[in-house]
Protein backbone atom coordinates (compact mmCIF):
# COMPACT_ATOMS: atom_id res chain seq x y z
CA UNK A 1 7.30 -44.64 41.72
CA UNK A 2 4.39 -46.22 39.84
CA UNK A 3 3.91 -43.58 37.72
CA UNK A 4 5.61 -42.83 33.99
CA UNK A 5 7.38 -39.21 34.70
CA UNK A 6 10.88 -39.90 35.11
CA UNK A 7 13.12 -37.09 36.26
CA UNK A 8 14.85 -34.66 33.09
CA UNK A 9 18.25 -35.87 32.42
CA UNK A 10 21.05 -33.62 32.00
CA UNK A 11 21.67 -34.40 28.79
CA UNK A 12 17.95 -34.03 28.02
CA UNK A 13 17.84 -30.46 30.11
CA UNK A 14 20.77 -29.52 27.86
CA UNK A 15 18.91 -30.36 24.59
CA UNK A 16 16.27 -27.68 25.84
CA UNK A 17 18.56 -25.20 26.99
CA UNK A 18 19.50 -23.83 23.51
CA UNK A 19 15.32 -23.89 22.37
CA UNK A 20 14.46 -22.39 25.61
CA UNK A 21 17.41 -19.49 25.49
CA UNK A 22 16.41 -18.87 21.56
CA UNK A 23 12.48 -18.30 22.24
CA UNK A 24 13.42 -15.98 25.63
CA UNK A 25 15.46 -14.09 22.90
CA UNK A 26 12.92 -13.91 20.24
CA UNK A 27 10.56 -13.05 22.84
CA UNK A 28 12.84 -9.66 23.97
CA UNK A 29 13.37 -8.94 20.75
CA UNK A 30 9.71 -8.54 19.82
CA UNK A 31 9.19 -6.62 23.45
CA UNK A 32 12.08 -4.01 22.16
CA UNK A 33 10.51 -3.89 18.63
CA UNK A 34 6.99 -3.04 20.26
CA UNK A 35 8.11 0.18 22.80
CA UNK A 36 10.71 1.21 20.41
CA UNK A 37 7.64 1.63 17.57
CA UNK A 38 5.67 3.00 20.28
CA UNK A 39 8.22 5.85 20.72
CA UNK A 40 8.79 6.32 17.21
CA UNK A 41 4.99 6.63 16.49
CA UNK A 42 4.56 8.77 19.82
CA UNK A 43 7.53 11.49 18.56
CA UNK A 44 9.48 11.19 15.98
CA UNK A 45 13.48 9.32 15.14
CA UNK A 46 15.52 12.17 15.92
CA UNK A 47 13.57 12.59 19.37
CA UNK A 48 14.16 8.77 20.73
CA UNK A 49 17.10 7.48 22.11
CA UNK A 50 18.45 3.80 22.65
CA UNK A 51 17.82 5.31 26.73
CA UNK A 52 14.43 5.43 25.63
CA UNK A 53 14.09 2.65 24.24
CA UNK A 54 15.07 0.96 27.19
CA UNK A 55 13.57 2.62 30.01
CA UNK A 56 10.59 1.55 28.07
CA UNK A 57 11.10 -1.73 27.92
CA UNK A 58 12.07 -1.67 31.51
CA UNK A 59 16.05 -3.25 30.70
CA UNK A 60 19.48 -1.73 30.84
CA UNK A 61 20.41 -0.26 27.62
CA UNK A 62 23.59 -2.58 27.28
CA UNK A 63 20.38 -5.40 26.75
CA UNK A 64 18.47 -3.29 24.23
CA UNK A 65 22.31 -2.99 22.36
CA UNK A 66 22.58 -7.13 22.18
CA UNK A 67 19.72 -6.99 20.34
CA UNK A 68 20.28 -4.25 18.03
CA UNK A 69 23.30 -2.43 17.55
CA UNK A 70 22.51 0.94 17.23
CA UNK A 71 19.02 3.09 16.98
CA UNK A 72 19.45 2.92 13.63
CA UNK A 73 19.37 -1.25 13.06
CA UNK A 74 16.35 -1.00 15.45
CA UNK A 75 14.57 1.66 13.63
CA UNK A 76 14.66 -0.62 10.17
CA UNK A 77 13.62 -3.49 12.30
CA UNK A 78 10.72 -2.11 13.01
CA UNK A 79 9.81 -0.76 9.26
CA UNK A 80 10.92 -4.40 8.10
CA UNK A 81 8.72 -5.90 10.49
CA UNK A 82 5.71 -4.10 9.01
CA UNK A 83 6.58 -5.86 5.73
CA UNK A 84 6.63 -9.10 7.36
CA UNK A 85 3.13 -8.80 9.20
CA UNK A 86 1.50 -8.89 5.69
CA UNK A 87 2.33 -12.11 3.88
CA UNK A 88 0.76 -14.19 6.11
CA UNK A 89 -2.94 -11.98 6.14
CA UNK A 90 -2.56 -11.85 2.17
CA UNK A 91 -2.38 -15.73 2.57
CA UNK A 92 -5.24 -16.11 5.09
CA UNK A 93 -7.79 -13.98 3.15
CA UNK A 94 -6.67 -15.84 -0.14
CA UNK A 95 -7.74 -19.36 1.53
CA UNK A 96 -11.15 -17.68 2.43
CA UNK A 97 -12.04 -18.08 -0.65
CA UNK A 98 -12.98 -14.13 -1.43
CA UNK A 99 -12.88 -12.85 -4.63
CA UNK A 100 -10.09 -10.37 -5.90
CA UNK A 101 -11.61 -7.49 -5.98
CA UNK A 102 -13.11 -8.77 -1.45
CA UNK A 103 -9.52 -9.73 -0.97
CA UNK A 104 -8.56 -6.41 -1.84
CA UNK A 105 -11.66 -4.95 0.57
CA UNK A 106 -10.72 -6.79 3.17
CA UNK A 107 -7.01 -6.25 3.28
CA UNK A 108 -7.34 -2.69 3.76
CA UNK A 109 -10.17 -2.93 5.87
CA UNK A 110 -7.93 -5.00 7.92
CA UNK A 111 -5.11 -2.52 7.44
CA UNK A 112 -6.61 0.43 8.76
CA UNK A 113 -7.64 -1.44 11.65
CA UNK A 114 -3.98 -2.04 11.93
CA UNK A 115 -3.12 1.90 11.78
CA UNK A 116 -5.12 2.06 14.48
CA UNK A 117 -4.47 -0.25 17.33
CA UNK A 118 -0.75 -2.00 15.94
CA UNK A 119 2.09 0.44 17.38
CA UNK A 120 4.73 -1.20 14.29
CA UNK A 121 2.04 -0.07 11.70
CA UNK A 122 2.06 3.58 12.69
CA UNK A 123 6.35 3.72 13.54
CA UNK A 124 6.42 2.32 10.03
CA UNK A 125 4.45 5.13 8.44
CA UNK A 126 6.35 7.92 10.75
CA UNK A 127 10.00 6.26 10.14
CA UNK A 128 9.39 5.95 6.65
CA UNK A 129 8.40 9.90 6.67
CA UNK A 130 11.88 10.42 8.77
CA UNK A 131 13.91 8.34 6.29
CA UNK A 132 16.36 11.00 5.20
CA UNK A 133 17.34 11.00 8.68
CA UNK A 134 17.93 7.11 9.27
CA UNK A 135 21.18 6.34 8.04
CA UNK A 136 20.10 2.93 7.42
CA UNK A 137 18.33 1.34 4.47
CA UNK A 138 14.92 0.92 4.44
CA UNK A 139 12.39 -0.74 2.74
CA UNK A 140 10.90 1.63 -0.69
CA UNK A 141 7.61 3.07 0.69
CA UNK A 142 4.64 2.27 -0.66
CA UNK A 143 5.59 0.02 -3.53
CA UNK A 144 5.27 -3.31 -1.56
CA UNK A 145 1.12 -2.16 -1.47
CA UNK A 146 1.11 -1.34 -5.32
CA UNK A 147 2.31 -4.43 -6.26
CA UNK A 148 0.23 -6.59 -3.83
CA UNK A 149 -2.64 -4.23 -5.01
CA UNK A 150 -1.95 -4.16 -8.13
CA UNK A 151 -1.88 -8.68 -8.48
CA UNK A 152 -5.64 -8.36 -6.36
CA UNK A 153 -7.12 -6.00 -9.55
CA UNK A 154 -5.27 -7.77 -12.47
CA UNK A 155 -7.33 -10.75 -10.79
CA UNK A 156 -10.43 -8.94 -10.39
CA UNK A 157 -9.64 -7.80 -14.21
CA UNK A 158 -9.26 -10.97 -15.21
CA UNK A 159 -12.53 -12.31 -13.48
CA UNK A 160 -14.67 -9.70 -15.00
CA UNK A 161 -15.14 -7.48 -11.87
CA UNK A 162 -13.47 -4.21 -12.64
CA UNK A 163 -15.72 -1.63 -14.75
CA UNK A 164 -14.62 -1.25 -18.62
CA UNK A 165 -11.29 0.72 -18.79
CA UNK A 166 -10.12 0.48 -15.07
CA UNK A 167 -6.62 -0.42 -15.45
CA UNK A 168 -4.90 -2.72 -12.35
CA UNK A 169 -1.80 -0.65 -11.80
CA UNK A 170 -3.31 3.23 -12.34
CA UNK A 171 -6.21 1.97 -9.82
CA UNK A 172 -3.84 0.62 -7.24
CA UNK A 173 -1.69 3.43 -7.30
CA UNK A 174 -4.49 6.16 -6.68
CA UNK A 175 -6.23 3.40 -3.82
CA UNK A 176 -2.78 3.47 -2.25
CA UNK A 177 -2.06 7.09 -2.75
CA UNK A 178 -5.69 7.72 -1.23
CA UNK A 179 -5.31 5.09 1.36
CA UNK A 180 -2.51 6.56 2.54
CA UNK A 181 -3.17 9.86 2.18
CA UNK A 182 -6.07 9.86 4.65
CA UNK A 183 -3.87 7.50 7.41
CA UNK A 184 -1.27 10.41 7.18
CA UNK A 185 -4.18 12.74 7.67
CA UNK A 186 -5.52 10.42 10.62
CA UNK A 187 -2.47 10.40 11.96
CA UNK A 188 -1.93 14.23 12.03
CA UNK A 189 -5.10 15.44 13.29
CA UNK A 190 -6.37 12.28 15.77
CA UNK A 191 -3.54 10.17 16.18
CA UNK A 192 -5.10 7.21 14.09
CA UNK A 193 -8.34 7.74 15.72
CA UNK A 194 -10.56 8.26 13.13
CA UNK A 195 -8.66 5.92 10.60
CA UNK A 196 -11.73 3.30 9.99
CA UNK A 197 -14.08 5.63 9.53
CA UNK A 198 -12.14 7.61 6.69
CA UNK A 199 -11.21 4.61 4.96
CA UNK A 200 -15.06 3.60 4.98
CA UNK A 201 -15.81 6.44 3.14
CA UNK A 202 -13.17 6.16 1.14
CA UNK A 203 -13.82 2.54 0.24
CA UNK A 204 -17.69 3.52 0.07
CA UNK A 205 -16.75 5.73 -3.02
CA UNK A 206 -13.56 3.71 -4.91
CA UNK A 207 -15.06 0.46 -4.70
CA UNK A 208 -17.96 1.90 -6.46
CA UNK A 209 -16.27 3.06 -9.61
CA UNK A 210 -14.51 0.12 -9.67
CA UNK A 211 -17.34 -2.64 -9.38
CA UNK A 212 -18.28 -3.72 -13.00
């Protein structure tokens, strides 16, 4: 052969065997995380079983039980997972260079988009309303947003863009007890279908007695 490609060892197919079985497993995992917050979003905890789950997915429920052990394990996945989607967009929109008060615009413009099209955003919302019937811990509701809310408008404080007397942690408590409200409401009466458009009119009049 004149050419450089030589044939994979076995040793060297053995090295990628492990790699190649972990990202196939990652890969189902996210698959069962996806349906199963479909069905959770679509009904409600009590109303989905691991069956479910599974005829979703298009396995044998045996597979959906190597990944998680019981309906309750999956159902925190999926709130935890929420949780995890953030991080990284709070760290994008930071490198953007936006000012606090944007960042904090654009994160929830970005959220409600979120409510509307990401299945794990609204299972999150409808698991976290099921809680007392999880017996599994979940993340606190709601206190995750304060906080990262509340950091955005101590910035925005700090930076001169908040009118005289808004304080950081009353505002971000009433954005996220209004933000939320009105995806609950969304939820309820179109299935996340009008979420944008209420939060634009929300954000149309909070921003505005905010802005210095």
């Amino acid at each position: 052969m004149t050419g450089t490609h030589r044939p994979q060892t076995a040793r060297g197919a053995a090295r990628h065997g492990p790699a190649l079985k972990q990202e196939r497993a990652f890969q189902t995992r996210a698959l069962i995380l996806d349906k199963a917050a479909e069905l959770f979003s679509e009904r409600n905890y009590r109303s989905v079983s691991m069956q479910d789950v599974a005829d979703r997915v298009g396995m044998t429920k045996g597979a959906v039980y190597f990944h998680f052990r019981s309906k309750e394990v999956l159902a925190a996945a999926v709130v935890e997972c929420h949780y995890e989607r953030w991080p990284p967009v709070v760290e994008e929109i930071r490198n953007r260079g936006l000012s606090p008060l944007e960042a904090v615009e654009e994160l929830l413009d970005r959220a409600a988009l979120a409510f509307r099209d990401d299945p794990i955003m609204q299972a999150s919302t409808q698991l976290q309303l099921d809680r007392d019937t999880i017996n599994a811990e979940l993340p606190a509701p709601y206190v995750y947003w304060t906080n990262l809310l509340t950091d955005l408008l101590d910035a925005a404080r700090a930076e001169n863009q908040l009118r005289t007397g808004v304080r950081p942690d009353s505002a971000a408590r009433t954005l996220v007890a209004a933000f939320f409200g009105i995806q609950h409401i969304s939820h309820t009466l179109t299935r996340h279908g009008d979420i944008v458009e209420r939060w634009q009119e929300l954000r149309d009049l909070f921003f505005h007695s905010l802005r210095a």
